[in-house]
C-alpha atoms as a PDB file:
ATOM      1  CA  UNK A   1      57.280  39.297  41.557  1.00  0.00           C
ATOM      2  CA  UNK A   2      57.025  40.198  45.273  1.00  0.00           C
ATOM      3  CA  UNK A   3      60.782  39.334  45.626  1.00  0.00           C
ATOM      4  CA  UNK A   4      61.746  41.977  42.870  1.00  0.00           C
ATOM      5  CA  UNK A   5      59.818  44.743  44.730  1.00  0.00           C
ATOM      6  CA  UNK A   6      61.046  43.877  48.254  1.00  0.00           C
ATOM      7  CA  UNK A   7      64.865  43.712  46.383  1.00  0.00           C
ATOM      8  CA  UNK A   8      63.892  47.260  44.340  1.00  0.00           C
ATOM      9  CA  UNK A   9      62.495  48.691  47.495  1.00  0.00           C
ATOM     10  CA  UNK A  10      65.972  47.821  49.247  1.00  0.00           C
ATOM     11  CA  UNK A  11      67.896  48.946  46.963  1.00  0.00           C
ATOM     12  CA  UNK A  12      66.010  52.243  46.640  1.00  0.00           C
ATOM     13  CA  UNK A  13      66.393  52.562  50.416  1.00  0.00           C
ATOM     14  CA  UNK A  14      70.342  51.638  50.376  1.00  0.00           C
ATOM     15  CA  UNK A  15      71.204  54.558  47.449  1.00  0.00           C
ATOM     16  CA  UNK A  16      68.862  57.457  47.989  1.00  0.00           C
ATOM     17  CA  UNK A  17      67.552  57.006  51.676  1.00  0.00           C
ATOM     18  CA  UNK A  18      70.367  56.153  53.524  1.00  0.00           C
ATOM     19  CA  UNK A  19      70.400  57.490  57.203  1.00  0.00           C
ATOM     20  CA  UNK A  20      73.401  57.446  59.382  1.00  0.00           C
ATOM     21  CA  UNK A  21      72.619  56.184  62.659  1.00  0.00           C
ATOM     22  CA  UNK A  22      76.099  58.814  63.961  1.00  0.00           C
ATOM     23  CA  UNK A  23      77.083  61.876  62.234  1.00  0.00           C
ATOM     24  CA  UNK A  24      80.490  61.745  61.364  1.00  0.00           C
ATOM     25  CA  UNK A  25      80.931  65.172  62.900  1.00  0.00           C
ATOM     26  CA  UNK A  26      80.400  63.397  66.408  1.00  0.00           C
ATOM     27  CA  UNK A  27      83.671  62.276  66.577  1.00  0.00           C
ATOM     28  CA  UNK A  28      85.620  64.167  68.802  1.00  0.00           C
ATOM     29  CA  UNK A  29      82.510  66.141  69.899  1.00  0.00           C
ATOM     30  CA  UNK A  30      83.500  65.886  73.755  1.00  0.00           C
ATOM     31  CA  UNK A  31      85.014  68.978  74.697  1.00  0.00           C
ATOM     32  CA  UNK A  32      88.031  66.851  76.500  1.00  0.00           C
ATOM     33  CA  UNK A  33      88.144  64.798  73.174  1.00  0.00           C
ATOM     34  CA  UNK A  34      88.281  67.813  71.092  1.00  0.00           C
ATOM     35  CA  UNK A  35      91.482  69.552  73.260  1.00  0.00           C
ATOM     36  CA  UNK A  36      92.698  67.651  76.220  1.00  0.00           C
ATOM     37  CA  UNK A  37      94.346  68.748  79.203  1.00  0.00           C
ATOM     38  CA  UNK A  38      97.253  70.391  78.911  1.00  0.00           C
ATOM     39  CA  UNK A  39      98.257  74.361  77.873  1.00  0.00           C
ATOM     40  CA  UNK A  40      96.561  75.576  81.299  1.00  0.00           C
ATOM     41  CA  UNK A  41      93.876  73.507  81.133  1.00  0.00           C
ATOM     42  CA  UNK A  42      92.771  70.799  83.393  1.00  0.00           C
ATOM     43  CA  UNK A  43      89.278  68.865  83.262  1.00  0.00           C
ATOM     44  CA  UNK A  44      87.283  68.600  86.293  1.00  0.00           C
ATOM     45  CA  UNK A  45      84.060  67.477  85.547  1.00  0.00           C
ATOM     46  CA  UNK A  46      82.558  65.648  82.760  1.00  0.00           C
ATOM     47  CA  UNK A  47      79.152  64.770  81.991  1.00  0.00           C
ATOM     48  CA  UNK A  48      77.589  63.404  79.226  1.00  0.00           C
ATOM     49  CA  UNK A  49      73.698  62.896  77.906  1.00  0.00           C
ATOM     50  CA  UNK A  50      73.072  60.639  74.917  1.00  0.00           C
ATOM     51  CA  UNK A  51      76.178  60.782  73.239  1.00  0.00           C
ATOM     52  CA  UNK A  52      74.516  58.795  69.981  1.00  0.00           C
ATOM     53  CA  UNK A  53      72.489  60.581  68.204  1.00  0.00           C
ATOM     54  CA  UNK A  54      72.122  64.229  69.712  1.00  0.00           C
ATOM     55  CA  UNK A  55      74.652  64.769  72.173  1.00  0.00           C
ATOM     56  CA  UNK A  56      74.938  67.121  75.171  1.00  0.00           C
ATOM     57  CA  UNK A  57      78.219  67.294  76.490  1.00  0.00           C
ATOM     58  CA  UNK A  58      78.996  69.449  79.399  1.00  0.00           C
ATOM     59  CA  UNK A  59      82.146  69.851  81.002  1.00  0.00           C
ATOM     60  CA  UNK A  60      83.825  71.834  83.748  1.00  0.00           C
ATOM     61  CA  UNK A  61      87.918  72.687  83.803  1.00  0.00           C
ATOM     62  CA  UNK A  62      89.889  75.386  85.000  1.00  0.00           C
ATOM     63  CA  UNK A  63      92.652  77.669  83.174  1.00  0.00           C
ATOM     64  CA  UNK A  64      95.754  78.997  84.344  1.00  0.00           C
ATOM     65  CA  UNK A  65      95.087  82.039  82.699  1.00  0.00           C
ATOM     66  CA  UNK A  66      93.997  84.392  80.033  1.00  0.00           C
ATOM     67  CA  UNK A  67      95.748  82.039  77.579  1.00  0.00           C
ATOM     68  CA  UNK A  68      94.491  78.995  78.306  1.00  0.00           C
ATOM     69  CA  UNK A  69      90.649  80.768  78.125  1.00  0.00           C
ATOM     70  CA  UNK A  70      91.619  81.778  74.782  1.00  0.00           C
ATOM     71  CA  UNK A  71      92.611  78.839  73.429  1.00  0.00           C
ATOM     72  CA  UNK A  72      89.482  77.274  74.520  1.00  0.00           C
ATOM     73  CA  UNK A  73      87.225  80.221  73.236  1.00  0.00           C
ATOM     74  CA  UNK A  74      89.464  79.758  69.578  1.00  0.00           C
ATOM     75  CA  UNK A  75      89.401  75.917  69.556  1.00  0.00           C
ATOM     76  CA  UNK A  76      85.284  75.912  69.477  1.00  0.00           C
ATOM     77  CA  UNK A  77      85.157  78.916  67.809  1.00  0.00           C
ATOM     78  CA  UNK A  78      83.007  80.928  70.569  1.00  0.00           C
ATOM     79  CA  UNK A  79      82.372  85.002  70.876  1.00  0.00           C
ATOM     80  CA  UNK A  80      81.239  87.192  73.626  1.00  0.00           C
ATOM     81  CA  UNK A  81      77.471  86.597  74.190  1.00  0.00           C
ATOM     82  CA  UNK A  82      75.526  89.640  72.629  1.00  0.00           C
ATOM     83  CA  UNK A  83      74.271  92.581  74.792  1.00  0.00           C
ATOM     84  CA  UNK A  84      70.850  91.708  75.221  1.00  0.00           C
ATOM     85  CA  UNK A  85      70.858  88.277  74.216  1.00  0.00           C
ATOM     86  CA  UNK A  86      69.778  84.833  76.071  1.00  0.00           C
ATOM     87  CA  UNK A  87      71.577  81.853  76.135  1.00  0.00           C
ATOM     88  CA  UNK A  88      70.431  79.551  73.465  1.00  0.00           C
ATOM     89  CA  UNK A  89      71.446  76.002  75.912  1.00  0.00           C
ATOM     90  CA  UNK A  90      69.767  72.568  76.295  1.00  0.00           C
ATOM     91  CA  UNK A  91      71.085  72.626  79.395  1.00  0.00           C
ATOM     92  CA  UNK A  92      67.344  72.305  80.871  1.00  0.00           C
ATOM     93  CA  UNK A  93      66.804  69.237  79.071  1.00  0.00           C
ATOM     94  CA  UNK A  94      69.733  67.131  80.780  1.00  0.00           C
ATOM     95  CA  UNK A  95      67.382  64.372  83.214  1.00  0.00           C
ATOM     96  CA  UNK A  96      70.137  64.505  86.092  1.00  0.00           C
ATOM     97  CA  UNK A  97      71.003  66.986  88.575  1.00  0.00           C
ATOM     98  CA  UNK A  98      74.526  68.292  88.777  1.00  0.00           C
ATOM     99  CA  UNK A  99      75.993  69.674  91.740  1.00  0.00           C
ATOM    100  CA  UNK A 100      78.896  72.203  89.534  1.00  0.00           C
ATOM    101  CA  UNK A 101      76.394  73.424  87.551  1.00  0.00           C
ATOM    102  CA  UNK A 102      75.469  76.104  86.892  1.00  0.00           C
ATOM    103  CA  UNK A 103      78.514  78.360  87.866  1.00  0.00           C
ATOM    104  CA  UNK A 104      77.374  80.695  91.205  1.00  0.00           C
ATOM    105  CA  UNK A 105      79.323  83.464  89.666  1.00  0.00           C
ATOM    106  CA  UNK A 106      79.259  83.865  86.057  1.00  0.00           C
ATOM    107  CA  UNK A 107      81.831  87.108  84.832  1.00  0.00           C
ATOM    108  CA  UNK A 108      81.404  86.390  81.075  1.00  0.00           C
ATOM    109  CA  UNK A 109      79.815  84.032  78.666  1.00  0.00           C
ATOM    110  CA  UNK A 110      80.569  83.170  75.211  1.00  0.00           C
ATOM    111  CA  UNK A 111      78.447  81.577  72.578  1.00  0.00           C
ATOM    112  CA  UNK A 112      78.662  80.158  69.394  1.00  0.00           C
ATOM    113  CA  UNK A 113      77.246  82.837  67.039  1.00  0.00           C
ATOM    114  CA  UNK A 114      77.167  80.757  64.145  1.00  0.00           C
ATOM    115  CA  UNK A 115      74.008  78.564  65.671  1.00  0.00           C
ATOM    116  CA  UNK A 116      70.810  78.788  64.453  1.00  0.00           C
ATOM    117  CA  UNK A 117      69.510  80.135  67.531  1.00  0.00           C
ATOM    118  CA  UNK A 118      71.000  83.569  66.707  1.00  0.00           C
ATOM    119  CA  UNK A 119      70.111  85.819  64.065  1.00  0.00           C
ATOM    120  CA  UNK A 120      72.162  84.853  60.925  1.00  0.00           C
ATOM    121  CA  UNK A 121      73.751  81.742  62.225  1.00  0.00           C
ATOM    122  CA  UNK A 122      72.789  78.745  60.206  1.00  0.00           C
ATOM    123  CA  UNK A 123      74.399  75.803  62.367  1.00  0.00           C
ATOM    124  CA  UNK A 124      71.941  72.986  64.341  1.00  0.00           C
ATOM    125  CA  UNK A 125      75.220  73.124  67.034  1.00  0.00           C
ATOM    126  CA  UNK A 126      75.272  74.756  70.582  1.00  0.00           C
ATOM    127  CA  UNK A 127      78.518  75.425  72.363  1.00  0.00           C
ATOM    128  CA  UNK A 128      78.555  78.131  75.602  1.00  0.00           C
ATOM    129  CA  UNK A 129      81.189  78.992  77.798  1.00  0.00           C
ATOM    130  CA  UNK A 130      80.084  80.172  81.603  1.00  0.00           C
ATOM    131  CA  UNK A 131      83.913  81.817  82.954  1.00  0.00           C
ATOM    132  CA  UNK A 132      84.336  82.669  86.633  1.00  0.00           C
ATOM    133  CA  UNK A 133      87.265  84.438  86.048  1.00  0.00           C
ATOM    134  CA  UNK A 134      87.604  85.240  89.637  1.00  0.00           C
ATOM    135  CA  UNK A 135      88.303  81.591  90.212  1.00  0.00           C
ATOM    136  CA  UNK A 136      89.118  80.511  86.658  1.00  0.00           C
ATOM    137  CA  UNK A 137      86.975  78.473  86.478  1.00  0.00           C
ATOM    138  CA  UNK A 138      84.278  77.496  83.632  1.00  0.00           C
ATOM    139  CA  UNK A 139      82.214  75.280  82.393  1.00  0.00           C
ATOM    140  CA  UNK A 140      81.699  74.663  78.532  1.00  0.00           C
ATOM    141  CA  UNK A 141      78.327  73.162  77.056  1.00  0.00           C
ATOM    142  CA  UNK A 142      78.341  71.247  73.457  1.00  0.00           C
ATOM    143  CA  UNK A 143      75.011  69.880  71.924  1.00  0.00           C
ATOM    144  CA  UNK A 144      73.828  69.226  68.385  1.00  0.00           C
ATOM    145  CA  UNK A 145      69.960  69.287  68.029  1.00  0.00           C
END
């Protein structure tokens, strides 16, 4: 009898309790996974904090133009921070210090508006953009929570 209720308990477990250990929307969640170098964009730094279960990816690069931004701003799906808004970023919680971030002089910021963390989005996913467009440079944060 105990077998049967150790093999129903299993089973139970296996069809209606199962709990992926990755979320299949991980893959590719590295910004430099998700749209390598190349169109005006180069990689400089890359940093990642427990990529397994909730990720925080951070990543520095710099555009050769207006283009290139945009294409990073479409490919993650970002907008313009809004007016009176704070950041909604983990970036607080990552345990090592990093010398590039964050940028000394931030021109514009973009979010993604669609997270949780801003009145009507309904996503548990962080992505900002920091742009120093006087250097074009940025830096581009991706987390799920």
């Amino acid at each position: 009898m105990k077998t049967i209720r150790v093999l129903a308990i299993l089973a139970f477990a296996a069809v209606g309790c199962s709990f992926p250990l990755l979320n299949p929307n991980r893959e590719g969640f590295a910004p430099w996974e998700k749209l390598p170098g190349g169109n005006g964009i180069t990689w400089v730094n890359k940093y990642t904090h427990d990529p397994g279960i909730d990720p925080l990816y951070l990543a520095s690069f710099r555009f050769d133009d207006e283009t290139a931004l945009q294409l990073i701003v479409e490919t993650f799906g970002l907008s313009p921070l809004p007016a009176d808004t704070d950041v909604a970023t983990f970036t607080e919680t990552m345990p090592d210090p990093i010398d590039w971030f964050p940028l000394p002089n931030v021109s514009s910021t973009y979010v993604f508006a669609d997270s949780n963390s801003y009145p009507g989005g309904n996503r548990e996913y962080v992505s900002n953009l920091w742009v120093d467009s006087t250097q074009n440079l940025a830096i581009i944060e991706r987390t799920w929570w």
